[in-house]
C-alpha atoms as a PDB file:
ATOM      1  CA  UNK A   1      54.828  63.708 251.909  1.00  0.00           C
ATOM      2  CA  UNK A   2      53.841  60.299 251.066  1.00  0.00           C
ATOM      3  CA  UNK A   3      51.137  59.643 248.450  1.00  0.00           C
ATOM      4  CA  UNK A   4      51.470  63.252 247.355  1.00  0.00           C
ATOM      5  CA  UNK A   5      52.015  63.805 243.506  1.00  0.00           C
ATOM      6  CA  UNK A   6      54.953  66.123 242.225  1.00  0.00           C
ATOM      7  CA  UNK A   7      52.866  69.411 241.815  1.00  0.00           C
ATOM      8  CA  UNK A   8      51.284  68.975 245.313  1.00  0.00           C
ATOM      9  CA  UNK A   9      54.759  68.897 246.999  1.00  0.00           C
ATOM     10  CA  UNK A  10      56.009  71.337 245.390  1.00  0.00           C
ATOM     11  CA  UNK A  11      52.936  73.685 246.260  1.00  0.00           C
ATOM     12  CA  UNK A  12      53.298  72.366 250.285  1.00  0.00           C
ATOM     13  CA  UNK A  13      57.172  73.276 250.262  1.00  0.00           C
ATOM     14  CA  UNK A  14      56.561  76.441 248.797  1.00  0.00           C
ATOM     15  CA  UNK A  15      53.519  77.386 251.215  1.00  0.00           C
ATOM     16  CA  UNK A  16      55.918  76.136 254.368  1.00  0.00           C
ATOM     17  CA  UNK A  17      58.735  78.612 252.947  1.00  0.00           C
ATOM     18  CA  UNK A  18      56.519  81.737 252.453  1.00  0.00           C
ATOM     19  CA  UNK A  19      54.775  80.774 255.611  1.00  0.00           C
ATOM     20  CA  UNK A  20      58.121  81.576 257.531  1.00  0.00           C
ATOM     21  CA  UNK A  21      59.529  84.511 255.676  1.00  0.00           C
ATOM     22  CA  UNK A  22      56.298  86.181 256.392  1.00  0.00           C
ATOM     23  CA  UNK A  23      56.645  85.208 260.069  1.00  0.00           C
ATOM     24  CA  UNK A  24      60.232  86.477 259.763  1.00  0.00           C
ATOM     25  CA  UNK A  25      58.848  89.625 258.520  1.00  0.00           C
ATOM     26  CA  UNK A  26      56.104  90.002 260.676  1.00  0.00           C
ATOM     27  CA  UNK A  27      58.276  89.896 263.740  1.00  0.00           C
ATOM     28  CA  UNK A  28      61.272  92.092 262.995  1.00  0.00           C
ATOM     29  CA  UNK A  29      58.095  94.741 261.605  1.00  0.00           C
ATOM     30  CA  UNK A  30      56.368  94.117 265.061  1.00  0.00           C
ATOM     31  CA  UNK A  31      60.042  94.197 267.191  1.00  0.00           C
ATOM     32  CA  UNK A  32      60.825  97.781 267.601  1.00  0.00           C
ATOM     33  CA  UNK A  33      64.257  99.109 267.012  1.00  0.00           C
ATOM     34  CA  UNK A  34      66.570  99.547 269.637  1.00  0.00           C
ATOM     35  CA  UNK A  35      66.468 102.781 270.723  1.00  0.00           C
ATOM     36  CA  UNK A  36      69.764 104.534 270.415  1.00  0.00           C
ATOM     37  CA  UNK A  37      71.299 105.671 273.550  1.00  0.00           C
ATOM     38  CA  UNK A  38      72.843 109.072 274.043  1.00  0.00           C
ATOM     39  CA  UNK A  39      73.042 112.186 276.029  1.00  0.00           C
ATOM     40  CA  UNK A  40      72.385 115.597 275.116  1.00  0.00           C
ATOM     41  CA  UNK A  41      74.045 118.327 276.671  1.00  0.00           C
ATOM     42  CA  UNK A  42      72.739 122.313 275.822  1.00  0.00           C
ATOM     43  CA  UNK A  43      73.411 125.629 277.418  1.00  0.00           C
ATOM     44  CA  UNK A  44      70.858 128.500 277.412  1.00  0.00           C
ATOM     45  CA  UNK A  45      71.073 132.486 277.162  1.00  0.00           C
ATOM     46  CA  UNK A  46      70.119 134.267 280.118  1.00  0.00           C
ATOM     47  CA  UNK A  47      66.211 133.843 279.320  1.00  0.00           C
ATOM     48  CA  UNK A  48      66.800 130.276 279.439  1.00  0.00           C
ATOM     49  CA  UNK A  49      66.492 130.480 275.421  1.00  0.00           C
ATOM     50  CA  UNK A  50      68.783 129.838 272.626  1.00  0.00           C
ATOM     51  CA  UNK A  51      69.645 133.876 272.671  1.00  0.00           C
ATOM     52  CA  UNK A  52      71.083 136.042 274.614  1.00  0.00           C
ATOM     53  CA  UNK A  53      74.277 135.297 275.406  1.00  0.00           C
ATOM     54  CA  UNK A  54      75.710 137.956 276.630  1.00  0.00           C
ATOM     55  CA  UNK A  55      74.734 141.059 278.294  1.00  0.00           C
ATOM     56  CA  UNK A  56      73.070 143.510 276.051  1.00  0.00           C
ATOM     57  CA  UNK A  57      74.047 140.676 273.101  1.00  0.00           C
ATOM     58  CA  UNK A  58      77.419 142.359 273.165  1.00  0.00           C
ATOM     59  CA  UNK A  59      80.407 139.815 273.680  1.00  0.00           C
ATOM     60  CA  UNK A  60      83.381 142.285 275.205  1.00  0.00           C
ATOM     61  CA  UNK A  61      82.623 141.197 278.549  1.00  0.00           C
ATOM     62  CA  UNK A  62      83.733 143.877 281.185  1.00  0.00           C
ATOM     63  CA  UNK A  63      85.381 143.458 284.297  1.00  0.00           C
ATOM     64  CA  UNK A  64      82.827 142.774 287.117  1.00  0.00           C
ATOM     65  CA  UNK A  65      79.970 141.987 284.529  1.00  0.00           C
ATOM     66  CA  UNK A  66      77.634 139.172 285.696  1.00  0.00           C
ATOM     67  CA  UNK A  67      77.178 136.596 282.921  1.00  0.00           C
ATOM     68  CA  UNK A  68      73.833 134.302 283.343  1.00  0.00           C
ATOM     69  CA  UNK A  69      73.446 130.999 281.141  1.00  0.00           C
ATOM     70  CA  UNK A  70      71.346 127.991 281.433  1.00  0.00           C
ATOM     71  CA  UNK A  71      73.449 124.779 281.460  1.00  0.00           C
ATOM     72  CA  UNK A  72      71.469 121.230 280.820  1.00  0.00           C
ATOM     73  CA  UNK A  73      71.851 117.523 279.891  1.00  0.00           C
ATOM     74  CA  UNK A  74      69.771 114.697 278.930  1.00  0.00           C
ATOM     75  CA  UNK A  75      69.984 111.351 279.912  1.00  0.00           C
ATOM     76  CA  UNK A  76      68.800 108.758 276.906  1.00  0.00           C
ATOM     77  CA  UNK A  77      70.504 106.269 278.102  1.00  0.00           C
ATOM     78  CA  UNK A  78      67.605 103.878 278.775  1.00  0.00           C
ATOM     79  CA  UNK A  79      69.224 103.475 282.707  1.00  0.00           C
ATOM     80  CA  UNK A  80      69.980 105.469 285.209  1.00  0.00           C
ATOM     81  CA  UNK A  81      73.176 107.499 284.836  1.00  0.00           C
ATOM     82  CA  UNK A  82      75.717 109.495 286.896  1.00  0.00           C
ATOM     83  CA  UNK A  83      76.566 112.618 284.674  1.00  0.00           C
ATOM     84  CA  UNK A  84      79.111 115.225 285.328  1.00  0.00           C
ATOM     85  CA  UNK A  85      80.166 118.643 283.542  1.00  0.00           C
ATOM     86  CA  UNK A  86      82.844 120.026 283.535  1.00  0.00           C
ATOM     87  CA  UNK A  87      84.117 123.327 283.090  1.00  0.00           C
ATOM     88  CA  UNK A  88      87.087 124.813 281.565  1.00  0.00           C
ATOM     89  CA  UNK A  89      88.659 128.500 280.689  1.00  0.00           C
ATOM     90  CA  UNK A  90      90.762 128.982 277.398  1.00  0.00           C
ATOM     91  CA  UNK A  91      91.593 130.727 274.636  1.00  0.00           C
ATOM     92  CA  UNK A  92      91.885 130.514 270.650  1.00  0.00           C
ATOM     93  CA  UNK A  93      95.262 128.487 270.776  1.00  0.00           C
ATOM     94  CA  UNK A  94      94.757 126.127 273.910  1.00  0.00           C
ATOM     95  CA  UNK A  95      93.291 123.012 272.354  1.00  0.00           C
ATOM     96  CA  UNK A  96      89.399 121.832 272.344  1.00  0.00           C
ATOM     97  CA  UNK A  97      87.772 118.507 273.096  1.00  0.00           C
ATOM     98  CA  UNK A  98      88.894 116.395 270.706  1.00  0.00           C
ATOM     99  CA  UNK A  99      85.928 114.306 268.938  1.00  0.00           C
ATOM    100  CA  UNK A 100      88.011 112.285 266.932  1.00  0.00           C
ATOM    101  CA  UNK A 101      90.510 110.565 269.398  1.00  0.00           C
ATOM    102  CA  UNK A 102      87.994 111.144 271.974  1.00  0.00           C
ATOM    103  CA  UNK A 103      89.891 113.640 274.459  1.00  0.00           C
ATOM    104  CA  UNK A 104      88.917 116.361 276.459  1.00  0.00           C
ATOM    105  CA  UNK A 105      90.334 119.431 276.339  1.00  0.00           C
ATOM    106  CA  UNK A 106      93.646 119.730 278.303  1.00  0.00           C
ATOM    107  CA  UNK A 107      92.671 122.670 280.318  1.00  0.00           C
ATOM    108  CA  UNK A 108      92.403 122.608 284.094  1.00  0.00           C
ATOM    109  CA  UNK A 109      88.883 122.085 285.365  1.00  0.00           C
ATOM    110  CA  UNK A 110      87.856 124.969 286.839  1.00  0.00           C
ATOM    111  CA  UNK A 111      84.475 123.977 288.503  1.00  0.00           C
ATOM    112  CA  UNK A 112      82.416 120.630 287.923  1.00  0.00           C
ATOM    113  CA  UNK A 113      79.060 119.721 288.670  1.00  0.00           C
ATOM    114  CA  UNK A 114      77.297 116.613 289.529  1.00  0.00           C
ATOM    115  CA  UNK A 115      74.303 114.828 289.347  1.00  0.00           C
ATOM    116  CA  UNK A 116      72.174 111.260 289.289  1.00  0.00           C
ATOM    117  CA  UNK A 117      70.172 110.995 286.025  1.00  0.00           C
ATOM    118  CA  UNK A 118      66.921 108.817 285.325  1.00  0.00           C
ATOM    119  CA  UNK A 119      66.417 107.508 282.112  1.00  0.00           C
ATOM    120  CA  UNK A 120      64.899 110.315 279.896  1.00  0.00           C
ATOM    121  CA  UNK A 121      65.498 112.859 282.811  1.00  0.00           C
ATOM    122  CA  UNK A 122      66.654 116.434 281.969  1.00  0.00           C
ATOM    123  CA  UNK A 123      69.020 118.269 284.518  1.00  0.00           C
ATOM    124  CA  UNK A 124      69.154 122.258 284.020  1.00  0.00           C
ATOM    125  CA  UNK A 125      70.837 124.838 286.194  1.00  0.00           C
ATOM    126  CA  UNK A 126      72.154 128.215 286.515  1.00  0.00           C
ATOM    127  CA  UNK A 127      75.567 129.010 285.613  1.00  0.00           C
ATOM    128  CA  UNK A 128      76.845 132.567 286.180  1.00  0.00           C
ATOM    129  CA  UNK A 129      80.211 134.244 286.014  1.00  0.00           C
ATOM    130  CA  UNK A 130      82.151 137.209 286.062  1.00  0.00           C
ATOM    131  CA  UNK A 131      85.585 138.198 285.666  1.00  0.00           C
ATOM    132  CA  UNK A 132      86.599 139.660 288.428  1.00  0.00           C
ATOM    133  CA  UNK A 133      90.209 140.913 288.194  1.00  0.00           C
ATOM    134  CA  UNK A 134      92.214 141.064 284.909  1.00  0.00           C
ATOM    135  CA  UNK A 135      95.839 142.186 284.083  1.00  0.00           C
ATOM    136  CA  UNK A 136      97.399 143.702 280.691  1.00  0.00           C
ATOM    137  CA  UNK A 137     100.516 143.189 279.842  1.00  0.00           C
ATOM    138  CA  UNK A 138     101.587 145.294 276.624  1.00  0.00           C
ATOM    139  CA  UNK A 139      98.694 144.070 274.215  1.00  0.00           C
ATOM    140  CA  UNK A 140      98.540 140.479 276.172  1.00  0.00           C
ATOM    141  CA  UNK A 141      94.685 140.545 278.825  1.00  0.00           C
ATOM    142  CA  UNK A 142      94.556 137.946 281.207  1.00  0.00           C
ATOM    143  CA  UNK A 143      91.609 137.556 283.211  1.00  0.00           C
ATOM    144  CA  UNK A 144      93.264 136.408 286.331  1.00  0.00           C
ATOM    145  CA  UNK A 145      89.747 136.391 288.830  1.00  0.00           C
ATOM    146  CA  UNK A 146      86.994 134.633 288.075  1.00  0.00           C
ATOM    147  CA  UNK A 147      84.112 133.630 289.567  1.00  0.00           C
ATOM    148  CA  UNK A 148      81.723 130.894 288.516  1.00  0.00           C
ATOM    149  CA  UNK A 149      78.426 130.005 290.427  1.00  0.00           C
ATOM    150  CA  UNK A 150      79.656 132.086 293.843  1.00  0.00           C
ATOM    151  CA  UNK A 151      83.372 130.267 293.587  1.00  0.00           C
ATOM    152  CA  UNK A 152      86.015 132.033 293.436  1.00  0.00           C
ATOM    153  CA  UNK A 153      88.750 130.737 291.065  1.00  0.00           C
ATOM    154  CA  UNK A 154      92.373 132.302 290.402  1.00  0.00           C
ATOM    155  CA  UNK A 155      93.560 132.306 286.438  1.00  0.00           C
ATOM    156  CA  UNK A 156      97.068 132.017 285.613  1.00  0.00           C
ATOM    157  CA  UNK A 157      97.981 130.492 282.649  1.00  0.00           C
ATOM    158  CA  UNK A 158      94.943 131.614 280.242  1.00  0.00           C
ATOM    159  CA  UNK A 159      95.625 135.362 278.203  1.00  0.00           C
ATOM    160  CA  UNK A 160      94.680 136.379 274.775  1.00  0.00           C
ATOM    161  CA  UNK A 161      95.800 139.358 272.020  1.00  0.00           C
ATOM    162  CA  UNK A 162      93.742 142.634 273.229  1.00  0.00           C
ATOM    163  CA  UNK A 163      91.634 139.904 274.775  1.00  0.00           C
ATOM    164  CA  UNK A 164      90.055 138.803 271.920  1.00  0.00           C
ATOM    165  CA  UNK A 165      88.368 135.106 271.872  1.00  0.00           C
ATOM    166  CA  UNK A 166      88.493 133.478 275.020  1.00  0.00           C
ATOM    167  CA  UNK A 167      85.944 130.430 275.771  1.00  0.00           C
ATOM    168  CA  UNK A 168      84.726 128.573 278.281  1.00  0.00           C
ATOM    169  CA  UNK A 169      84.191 124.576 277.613  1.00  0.00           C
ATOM    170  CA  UNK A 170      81.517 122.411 279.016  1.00  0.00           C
ATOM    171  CA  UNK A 171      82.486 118.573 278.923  1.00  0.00           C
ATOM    172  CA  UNK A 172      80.185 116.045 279.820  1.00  0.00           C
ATOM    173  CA  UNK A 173      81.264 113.155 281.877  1.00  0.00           C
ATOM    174  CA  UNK A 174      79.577 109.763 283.280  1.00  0.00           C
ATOM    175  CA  UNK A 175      80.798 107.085 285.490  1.00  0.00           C
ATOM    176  CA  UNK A 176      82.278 104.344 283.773  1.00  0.00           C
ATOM    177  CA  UNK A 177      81.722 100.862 285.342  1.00  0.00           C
ATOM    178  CA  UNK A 178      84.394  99.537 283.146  1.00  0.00           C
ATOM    179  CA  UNK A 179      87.399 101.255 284.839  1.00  0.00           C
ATOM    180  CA  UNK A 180      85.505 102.669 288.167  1.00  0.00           C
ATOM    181  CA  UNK A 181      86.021 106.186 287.031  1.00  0.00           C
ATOM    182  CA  UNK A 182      84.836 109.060 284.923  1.00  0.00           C
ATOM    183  CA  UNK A 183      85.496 109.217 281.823  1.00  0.00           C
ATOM    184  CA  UNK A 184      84.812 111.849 279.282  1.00  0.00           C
ATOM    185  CA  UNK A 185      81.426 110.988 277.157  1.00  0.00           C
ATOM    186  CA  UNK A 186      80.071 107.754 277.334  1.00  0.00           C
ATOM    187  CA  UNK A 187      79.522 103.996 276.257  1.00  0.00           C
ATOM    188  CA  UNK A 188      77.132 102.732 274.162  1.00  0.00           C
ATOM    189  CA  UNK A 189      77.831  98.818 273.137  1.00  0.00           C
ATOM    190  CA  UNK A 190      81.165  99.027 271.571  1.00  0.00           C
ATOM    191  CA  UNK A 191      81.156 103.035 270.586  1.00  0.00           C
ATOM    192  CA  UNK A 192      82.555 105.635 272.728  1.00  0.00           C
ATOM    193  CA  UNK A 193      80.866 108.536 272.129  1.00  0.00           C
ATOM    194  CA  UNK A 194      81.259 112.547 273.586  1.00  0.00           C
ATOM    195  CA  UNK A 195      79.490 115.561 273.767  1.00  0.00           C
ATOM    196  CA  UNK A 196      80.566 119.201 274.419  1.00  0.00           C
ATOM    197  CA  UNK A 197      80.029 123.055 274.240  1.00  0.00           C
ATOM    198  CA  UNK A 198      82.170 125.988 274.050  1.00  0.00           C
ATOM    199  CA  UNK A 199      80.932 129.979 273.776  1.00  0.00           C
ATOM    200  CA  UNK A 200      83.066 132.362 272.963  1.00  0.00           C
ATOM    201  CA  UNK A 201      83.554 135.815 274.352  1.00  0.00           C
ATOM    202  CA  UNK A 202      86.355 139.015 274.662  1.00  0.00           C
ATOM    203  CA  UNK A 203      87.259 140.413 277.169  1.00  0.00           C
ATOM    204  CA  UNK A 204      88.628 143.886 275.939  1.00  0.00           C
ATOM    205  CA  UNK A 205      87.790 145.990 279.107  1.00  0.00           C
ATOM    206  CA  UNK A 206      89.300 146.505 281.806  1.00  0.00           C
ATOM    207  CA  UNK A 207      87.139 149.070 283.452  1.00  0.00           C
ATOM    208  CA  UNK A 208      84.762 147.446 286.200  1.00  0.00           C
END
């Protein structure tokens, strides 16, 4: 700045510092966020509404009474994804998904289904059971049929008290390029991240 007086550089070096703080502003105003990636998973009453759970809204579920929900999932991912659920049978003492250590439940899968999701796609499909066959044993129930979606899938581990509280569990699952497998929830930079359901029922009766 030569031939410039005091005041005059001063006033330059204070114009080229604003000048790029208000560029610096400008841009990260005009540069969207990243948009946070994540899936949601849902399941639906039988009018494909958050209601209705159970037949009648009553949840002592009978012998040989059909059971309709709506299960779904989300892909935000921003890319395309391959999503699985999973779903599991158990009972108030058999342990949950855990969110904190990031473990699903250690129940046997019972059924799973799969599917390729686009970015902002939403996957939603029927999901029926019954109990089909179901044993007492002094004041222990154990459903020991089910059927889920038309399969037909033997219970032998899985009893409750008068056949209070039962559940069934729906994990979701995605491909993980990482270790060429699925794993339970998902990756998103450094976080691993899950997602699950469970609904409760009883199943008190053994009358079909």
């Amino acid at each position: 700045m030569v031939g410039m007086g005091e005041d005059a550089k001063r006033a330059v070096t204070i114009f080229i510092s604003a000048t790029i703080v208000f560029s610096m502003l400008a841009y990260v105003a005009a540069t969207p966020r990243p948009a946070e990636q994540f899936f949601q998973i849902y399941v639906l009453g039988e009018g494909g509404k958050a209601e209705r759970y159970y037949p009648g809204n009553n949840p002592n579920i009978p012998v040989g009474q059909a059971v309709k929900w709506y299960v779904g999932a989300t892909n935000f991912m921003s890319s395309v994804q391959y999503v699985v659920i999973r779903v599991k049978f158990g009972n108030a003492t058999l342990k949950a998904p855990d969110d904190t250590n990031r473990l699903p439940s250690p129940t046997p899968v019972l059924l799973e289904f799969k599917r390729v999701l686009m970015n902002n796609e939403t996957w939603e499909f029927p999901f029926t059971w019954i109990i089909r066959e179901s044993n007492r044993a002094g004041d222990v129930i154990s459903p020991t049929v089910l059927e889920m979606n038309g399969v037909t899938i033997r219970n032998s581990d899985v009893n409750a008290l008068n056949g209070y509280n039962f559940r069934v569990f729906f994990e979701l699952w995605t491909f993980d390029p990482e270790n060429g497998a699925a794993m339970f929830g998902w990756r998103t930079g450094s976080e691993h991240r899950v997602a699950w359901l469970q609904i409760w029922f009883n199943a008190t009766s053994l009358v079909k």
